[in-house]
N, C-alpha and C. Protein backbone atom coordinates (compact mmCIF):
# COMPACT_ATOMS: atom_id res chain seq x y z
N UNK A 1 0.81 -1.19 0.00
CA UNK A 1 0.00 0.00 0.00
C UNK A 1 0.86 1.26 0.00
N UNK A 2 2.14 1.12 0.73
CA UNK A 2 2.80 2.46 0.98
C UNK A 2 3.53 2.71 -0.37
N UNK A 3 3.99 1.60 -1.14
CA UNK A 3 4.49 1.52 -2.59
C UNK A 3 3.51 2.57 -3.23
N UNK A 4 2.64 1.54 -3.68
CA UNK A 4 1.31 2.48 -4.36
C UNK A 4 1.20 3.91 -4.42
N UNK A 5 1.08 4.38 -3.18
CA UNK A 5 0.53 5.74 -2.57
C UNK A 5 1.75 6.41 -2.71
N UNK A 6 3.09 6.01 -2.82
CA UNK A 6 4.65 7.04 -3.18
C UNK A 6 4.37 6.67 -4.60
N UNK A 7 4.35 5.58 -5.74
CA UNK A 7 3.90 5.65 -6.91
C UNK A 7 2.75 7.10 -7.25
N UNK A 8 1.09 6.71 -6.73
CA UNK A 8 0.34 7.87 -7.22
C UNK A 8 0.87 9.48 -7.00
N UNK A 9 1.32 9.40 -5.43
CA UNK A 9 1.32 10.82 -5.43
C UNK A 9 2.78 11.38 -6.35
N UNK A 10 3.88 10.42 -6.48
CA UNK A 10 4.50 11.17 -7.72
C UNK A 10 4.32 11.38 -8.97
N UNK A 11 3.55 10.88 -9.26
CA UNK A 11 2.90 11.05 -10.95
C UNK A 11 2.10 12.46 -10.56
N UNK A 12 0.78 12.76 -9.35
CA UNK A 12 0.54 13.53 -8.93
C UNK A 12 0.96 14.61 -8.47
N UNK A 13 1.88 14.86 -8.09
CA UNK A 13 2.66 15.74 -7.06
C UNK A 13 3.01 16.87 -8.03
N UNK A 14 2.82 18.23 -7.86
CA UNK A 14 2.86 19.26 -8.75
C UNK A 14 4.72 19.17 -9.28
N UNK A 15 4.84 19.25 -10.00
CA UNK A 15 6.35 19.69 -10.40
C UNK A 15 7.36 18.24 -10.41
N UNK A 16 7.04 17.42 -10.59
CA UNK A 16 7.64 15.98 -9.94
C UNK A 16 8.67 15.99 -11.41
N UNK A 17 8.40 15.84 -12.21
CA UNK A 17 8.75 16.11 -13.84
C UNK A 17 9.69 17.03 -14.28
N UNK A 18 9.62 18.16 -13.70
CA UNK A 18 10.23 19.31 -14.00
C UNK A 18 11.55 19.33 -14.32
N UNK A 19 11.86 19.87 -15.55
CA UNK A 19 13.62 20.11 -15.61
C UNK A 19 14.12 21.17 -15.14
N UNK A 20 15.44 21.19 -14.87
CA UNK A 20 15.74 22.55 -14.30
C UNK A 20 16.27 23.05 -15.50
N UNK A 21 16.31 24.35 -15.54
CA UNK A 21 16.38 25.39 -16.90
C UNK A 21 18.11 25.38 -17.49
N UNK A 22 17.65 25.03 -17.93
CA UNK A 22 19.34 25.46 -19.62
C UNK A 22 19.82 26.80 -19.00
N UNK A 23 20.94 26.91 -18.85
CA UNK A 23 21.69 27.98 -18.70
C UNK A 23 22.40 28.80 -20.30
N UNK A 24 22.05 28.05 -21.23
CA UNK A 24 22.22 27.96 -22.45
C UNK A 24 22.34 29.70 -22.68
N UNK A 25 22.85 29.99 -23.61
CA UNK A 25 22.64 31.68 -24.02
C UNK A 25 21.60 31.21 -25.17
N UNK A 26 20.72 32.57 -25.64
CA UNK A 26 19.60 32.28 -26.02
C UNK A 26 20.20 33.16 -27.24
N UNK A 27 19.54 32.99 -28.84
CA UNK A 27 20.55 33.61 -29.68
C UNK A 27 18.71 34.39 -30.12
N UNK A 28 18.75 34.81 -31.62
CA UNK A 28 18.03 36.12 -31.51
C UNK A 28 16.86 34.68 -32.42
N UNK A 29 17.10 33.90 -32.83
CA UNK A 29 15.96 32.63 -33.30
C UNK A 29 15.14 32.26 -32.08
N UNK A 30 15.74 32.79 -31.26
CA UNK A 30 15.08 31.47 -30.31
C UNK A 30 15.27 30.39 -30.05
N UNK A 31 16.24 29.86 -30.81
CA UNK A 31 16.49 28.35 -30.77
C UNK A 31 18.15 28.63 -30.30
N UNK A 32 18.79 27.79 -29.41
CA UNK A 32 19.87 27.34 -28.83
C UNK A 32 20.71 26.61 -30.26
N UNK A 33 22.12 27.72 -30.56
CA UNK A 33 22.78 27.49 -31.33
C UNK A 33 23.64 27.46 -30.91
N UNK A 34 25.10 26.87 -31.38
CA UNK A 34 26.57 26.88 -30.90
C UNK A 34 26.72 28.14 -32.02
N UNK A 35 27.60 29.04 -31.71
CA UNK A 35 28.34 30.19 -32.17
C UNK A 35 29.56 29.91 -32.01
N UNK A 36 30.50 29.86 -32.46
CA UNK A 36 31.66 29.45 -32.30
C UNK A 36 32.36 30.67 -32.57
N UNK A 37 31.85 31.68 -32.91
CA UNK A 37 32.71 33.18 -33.21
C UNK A 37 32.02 33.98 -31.91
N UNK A 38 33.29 34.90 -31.25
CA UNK A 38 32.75 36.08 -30.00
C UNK A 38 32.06 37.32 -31.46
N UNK A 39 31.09 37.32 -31.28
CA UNK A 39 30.49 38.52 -31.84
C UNK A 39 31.41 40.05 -31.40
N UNK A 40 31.43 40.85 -32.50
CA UNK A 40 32.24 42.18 -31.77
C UNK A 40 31.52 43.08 -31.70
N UNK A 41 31.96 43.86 -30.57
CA UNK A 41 31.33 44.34 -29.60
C UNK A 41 30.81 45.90 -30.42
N UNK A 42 30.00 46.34 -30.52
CA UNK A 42 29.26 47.61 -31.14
C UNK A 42 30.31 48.68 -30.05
N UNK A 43 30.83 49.58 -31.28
CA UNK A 43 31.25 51.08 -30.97
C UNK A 43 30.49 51.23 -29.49
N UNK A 44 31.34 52.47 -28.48
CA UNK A 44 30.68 52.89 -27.63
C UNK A 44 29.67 53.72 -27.58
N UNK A 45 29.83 54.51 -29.11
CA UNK A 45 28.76 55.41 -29.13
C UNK A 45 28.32 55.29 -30.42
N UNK A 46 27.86 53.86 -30.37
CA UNK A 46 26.12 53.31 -31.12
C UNK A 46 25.48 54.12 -30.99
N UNK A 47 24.40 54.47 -32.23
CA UNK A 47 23.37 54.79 -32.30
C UNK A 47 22.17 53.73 -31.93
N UNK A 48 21.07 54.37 -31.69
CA UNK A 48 19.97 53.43 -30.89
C UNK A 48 19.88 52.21 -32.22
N UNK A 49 19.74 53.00 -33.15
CA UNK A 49 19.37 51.76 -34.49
C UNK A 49 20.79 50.50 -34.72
N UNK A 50 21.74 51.31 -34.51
CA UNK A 50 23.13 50.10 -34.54
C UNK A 50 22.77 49.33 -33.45
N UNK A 51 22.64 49.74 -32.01
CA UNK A 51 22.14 48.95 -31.13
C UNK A 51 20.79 48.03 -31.14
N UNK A 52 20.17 48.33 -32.50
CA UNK A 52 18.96 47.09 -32.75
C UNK A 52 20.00 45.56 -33.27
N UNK A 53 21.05 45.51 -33.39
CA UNK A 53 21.20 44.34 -34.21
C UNK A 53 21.86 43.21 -32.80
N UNK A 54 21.39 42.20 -32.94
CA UNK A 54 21.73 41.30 -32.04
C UNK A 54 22.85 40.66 -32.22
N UNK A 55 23.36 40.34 -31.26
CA UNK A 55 25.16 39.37 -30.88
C UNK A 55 25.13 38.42 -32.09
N UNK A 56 23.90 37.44 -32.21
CA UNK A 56 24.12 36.92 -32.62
C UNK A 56 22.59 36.01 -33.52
N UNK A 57 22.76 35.66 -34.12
CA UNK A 57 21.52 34.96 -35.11
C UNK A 57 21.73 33.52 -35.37
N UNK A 58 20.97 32.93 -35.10
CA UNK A 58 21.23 31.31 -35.04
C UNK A 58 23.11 31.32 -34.89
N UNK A 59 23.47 30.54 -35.67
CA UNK A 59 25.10 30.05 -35.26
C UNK A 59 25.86 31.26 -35.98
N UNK A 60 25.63 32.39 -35.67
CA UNK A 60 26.15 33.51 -36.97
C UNK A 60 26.11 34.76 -35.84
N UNK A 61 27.59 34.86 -35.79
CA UNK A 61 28.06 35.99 -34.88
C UNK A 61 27.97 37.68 -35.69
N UNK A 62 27.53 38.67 -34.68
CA UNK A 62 28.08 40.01 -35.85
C UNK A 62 29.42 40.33 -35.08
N UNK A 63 30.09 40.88 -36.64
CA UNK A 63 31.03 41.22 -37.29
C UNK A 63 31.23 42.45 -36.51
N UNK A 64 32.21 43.48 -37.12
CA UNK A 64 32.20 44.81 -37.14
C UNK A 64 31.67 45.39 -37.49
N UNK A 65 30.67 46.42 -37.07
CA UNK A 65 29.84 47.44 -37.64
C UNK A 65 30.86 48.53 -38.60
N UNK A 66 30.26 48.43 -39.91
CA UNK A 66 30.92 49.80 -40.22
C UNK A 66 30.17 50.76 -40.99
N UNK A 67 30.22 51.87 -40.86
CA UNK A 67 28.90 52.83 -42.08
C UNK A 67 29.05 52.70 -43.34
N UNK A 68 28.63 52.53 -43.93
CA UNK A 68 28.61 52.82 -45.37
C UNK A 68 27.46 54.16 -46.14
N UNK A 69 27.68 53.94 -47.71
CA UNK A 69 27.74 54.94 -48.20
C UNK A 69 26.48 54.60 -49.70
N UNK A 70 26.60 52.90 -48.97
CA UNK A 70 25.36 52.25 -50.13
C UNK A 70 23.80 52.94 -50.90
N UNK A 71 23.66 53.65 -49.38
CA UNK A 71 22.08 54.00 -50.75
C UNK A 71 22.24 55.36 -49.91
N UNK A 72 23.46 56.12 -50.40
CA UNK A 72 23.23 57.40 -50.28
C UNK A 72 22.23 58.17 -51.21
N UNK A 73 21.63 57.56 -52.28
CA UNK A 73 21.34 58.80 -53.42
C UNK A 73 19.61 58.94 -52.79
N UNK A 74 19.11 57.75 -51.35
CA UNK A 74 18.14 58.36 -51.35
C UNK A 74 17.91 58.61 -49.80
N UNK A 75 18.82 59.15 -48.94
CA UNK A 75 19.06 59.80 -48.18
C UNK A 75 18.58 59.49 -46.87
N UNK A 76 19.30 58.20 -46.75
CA UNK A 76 19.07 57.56 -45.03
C UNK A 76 19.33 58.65 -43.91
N UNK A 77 18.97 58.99 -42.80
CA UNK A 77 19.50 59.42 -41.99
C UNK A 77 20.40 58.40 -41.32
N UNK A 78 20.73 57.53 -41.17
CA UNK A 78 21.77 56.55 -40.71
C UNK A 78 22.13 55.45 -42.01
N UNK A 79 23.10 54.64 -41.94
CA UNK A 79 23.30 53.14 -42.76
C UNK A 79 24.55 52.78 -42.42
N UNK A 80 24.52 51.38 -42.21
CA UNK A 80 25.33 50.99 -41.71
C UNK A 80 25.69 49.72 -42.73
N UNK A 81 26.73 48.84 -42.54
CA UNK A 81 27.01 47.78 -43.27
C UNK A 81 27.60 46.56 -41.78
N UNK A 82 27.20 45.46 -41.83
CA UNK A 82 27.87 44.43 -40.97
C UNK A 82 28.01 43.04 -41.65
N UNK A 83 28.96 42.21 -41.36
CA UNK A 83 28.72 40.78 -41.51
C UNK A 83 28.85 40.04 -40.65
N UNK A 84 27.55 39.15 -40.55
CA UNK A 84 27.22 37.80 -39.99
C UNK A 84 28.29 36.90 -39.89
N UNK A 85 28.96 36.16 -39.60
CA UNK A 85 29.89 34.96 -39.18
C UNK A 85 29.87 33.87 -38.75
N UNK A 86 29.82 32.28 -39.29
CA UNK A 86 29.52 31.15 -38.31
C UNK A 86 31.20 31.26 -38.02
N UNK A 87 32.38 31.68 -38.76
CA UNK A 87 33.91 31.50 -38.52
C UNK A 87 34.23 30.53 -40.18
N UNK A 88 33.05 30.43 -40.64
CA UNK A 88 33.44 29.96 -42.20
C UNK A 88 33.32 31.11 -43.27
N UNK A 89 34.33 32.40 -43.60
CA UNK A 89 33.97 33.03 -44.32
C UNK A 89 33.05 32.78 -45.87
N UNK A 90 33.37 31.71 -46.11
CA UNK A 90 32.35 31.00 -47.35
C UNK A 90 30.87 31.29 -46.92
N UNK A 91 30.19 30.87 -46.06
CA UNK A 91 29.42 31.36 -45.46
C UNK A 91 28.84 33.12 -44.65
N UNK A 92 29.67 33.29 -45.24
CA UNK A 92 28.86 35.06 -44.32
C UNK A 92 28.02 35.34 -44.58
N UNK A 93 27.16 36.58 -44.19
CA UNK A 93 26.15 37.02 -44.81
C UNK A 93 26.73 38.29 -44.17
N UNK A 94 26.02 38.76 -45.37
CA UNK A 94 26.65 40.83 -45.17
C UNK A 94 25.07 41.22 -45.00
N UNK A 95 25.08 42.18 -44.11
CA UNK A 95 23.92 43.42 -44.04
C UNK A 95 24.07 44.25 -44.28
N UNK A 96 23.09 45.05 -44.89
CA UNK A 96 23.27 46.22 -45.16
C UNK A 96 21.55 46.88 -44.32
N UNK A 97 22.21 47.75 -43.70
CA UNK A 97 20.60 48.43 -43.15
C UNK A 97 20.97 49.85 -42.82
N UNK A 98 19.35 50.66 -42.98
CA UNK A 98 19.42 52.03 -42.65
C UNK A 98 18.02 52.33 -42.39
N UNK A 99 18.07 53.54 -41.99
CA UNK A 99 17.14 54.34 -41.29
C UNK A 99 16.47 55.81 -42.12
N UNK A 100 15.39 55.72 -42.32
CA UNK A 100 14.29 57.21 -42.66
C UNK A 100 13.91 58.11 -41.87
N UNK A 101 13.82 59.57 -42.42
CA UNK A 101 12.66 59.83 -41.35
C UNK A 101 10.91 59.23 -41.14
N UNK A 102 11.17 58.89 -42.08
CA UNK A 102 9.48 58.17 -42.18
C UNK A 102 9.36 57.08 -42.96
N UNK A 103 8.61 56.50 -42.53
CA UNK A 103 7.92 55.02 -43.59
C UNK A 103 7.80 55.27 -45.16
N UNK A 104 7.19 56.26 -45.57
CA UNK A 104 7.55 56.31 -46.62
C UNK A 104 8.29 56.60 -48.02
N UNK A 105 9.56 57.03 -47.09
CA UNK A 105 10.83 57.04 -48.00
C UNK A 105 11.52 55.97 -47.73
N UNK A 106 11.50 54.85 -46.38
CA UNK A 106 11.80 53.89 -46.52
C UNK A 106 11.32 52.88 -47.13
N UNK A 107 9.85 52.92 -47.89
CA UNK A 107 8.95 51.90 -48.60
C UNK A 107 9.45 51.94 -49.72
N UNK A 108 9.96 53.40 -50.54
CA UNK A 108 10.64 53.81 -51.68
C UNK A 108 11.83 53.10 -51.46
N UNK A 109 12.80 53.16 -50.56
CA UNK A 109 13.99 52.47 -50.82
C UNK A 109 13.80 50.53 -50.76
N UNK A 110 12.86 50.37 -50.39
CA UNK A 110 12.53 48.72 -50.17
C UNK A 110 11.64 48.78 -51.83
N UNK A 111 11.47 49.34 -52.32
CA UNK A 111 10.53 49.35 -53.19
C UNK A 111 11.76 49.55 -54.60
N UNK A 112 12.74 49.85 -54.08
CA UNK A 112 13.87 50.24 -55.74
C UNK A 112 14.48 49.27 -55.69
N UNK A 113 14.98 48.75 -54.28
CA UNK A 113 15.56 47.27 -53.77
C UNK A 113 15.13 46.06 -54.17
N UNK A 114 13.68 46.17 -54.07
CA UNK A 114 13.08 44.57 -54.79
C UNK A 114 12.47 44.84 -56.00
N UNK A 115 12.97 46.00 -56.83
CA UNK A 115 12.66 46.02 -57.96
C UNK A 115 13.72 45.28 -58.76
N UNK A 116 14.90 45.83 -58.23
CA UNK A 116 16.24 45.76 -58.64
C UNK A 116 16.29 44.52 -58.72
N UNK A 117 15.54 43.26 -57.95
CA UNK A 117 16.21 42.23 -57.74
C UNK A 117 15.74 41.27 -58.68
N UNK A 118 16.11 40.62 -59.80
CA UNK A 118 15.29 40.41 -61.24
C UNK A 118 15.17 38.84 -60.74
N UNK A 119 16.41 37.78 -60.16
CA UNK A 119 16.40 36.84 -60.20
C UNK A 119 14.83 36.26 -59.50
N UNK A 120 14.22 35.18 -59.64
CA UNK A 120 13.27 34.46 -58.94
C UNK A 120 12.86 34.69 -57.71
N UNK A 121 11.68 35.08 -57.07
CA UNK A 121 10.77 35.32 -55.93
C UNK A 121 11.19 34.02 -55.65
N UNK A 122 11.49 33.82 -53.79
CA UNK A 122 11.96 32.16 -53.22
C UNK A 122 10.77 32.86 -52.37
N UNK A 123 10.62 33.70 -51.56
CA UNK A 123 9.43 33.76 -50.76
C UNK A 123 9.21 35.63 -50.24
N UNK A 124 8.10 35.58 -50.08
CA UNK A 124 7.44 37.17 -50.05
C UNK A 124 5.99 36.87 -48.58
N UNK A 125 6.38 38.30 -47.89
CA UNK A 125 5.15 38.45 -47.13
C UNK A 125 5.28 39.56 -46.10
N UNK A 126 4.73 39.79 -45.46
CA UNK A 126 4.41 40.42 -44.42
C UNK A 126 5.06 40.72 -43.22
N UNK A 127 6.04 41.87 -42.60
CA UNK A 127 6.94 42.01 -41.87
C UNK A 127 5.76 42.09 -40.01
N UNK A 128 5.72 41.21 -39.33
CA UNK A 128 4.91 41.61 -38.61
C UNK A 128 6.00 41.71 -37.01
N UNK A 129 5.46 42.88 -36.35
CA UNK A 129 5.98 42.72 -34.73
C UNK A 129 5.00 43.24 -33.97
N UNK A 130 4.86 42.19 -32.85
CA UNK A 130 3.80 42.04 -31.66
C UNK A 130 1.83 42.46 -32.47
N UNK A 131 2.52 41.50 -33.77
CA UNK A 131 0.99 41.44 -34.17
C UNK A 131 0.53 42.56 -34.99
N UNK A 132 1.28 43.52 -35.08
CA UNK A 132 1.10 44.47 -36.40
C UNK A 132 1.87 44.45 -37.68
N UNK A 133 1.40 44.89 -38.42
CA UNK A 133 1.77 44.89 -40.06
C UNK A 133 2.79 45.92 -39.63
N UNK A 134 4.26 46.11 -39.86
CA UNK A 134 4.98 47.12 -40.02
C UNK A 134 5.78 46.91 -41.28
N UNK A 135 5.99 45.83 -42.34
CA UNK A 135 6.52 46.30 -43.41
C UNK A 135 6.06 44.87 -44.09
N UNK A 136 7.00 44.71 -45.26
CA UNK A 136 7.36 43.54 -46.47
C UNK A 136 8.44 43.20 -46.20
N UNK A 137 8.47 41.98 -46.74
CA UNK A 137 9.57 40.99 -47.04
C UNK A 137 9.59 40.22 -48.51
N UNK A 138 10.82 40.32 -49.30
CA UNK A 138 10.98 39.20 -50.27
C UNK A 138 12.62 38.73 -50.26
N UNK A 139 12.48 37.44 -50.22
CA UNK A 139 13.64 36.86 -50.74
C UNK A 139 13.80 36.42 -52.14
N UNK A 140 14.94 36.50 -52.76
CA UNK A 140 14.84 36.39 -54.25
C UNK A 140 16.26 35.44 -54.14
N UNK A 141 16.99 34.47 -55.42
CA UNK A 141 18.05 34.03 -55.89
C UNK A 141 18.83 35.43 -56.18
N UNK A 142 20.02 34.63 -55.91
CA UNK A 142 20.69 35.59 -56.15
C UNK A 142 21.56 35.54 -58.00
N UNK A 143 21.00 36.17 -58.61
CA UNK A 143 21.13 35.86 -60.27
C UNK A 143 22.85 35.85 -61.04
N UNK A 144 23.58 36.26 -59.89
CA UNK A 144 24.90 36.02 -59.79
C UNK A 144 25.20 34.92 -60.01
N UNK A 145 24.36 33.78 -58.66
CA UNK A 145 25.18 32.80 -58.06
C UNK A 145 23.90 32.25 -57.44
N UNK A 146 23.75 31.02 -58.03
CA UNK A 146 22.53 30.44 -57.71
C UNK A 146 22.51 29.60 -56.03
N UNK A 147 23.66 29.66 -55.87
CA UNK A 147 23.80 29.12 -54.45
C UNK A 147 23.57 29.98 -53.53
N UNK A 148 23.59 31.40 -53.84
CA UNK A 148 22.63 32.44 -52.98
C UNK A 148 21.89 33.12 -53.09
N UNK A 149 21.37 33.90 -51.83
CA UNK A 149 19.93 34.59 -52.14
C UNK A 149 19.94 35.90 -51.48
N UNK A 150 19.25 36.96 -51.70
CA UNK A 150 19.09 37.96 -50.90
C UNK A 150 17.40 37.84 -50.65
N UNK A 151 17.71 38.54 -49.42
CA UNK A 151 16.27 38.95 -48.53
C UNK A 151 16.53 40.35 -48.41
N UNK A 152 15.15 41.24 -48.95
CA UNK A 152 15.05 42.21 -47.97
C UNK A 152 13.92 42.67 -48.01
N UNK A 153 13.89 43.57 -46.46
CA UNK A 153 12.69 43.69 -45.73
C UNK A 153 12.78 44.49 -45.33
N UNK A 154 11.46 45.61 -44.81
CA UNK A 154 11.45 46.88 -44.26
C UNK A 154 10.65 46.72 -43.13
N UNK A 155 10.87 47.34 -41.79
CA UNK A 155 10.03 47.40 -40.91
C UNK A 155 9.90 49.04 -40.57
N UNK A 156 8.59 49.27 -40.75
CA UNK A 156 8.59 50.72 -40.61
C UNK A 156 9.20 51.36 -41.29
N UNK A 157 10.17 52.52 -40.80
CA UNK A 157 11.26 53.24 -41.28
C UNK A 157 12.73 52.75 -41.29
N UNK A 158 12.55 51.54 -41.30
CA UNK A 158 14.16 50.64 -41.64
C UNK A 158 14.39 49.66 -42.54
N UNK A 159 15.17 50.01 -43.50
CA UNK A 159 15.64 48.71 -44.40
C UNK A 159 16.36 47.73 -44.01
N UNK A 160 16.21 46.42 -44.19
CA UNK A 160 17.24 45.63 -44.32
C UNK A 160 17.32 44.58 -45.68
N UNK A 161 18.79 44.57 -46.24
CA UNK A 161 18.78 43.66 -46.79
C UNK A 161 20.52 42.40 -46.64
N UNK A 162 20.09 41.62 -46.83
CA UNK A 162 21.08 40.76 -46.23
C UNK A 162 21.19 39.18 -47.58
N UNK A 163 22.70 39.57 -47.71
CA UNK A 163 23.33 38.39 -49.01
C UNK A 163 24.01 37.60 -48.05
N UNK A 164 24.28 36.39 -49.19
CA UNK A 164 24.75 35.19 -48.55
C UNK A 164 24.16 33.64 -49.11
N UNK A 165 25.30 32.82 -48.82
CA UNK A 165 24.68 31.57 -49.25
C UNK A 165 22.94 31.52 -48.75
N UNK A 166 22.53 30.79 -49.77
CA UNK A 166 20.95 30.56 -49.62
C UNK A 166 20.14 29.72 -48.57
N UNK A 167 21.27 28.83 -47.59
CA UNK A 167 20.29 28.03 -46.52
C UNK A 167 20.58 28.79 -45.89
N UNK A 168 22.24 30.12 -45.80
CA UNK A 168 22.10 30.72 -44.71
C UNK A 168 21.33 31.61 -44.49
N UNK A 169 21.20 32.57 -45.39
CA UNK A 169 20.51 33.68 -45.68
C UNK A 169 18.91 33.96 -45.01
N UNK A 170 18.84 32.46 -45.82
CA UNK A 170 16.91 32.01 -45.36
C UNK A 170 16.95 31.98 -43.56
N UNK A 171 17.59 30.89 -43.19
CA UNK A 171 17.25 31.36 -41.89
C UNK A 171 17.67 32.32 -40.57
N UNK A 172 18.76 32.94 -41.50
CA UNK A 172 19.03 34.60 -40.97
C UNK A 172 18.21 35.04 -40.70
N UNK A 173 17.45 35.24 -42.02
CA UNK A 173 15.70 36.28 -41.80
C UNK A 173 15.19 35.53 -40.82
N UNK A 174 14.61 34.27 -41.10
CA UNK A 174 13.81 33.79 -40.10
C UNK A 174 14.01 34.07 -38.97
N UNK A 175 15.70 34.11 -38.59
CA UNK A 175 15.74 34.14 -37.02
C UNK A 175 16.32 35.48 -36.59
N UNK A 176 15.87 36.77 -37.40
CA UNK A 176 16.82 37.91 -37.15
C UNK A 176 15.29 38.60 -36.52
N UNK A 177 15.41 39.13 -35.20
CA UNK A 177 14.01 39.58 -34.47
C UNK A 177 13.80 40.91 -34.77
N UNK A 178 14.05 41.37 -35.50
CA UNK A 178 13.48 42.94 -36.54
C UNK A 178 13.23 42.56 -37.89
């Protein structure tokens, strides 16, 4: 009887099951990746928007931030350039992102961007955060080099677009939380 009754009440017993929590670092997917590169460390005096980009994206460390000069002709107030890293340069993925004063000079620059991009639609939709519509997304081949692809996407008043081999690329976006 006393068997039994230590049997029921542990199947019963609130929490009997429970694991204790992963100390794991958590990367910007959500999902627990090995990174094998130290991500480098953002300038001291980041801007709030440089400070949107995370350590790290599935197994893909960032690089050095550096500014660039890419879509000056339609007049970011910020842009920056970085690359992604698993430590296999074959693999990188470069970003390129910047900042508007408003949504709709950034829709224009997402809008000359995926015009530009002739090779094959791989996937298109809807940029959403905490349940609102804030921009588009398309990923296209990259017509260079069929082994890669670019994505890019606008949220609000920010572009991003990001090259690179094509399995990496894809789940860059997926797991990049802007």
């Amino acid at each position: 009887m006393v068997v039994v009754l230590a049997l029921v009440s542990a199947f019963l017993w609130p929490g009997w099951a429970l694991q204790p929590a992963s100390n794991s670092s958590a990367t910007a997917s959500g999902k627990d990746a090995v990174v094998a590169v130290t991500p480098v460390a953002l300038p001291n005096d980041a801007t709030t928007l440089a400070k949107i980009l995370p350590d790290s994206v599935g197994a893909y460390a960032r690089g050095e931030l550096k500014t660039t000069t890419t879509w000056d002709s339609s007049s970011p107030i910020e842009q920056y350039e970085v690359t992604y890293t698993s430590g296999d340069s074959q693999a990188d993925i470069t970003l390129t992102f910047a900042q508007w004063s408003t949504a709709a000079q950034a829709t224009a620059q997402y809008d000359a961007l995926r015009g530009a991009l002739t090779a094959g639609t791989l996937a298109s939709g809807k940029v959403r955060v905490s349940g609102q519509e804030t921009g588009d997304y398309e990923i296209h081949a990259d017509e260079a080099d069929s082994t890669k692809s670019v994505v890019v996407w606008r949220n609000d008043t920010v572009v991003f677009e990001a090259k690179g081999p094509k399995s990496a690329v894809n789940s860059f976006y997926a797991g990049f939380p802007y």
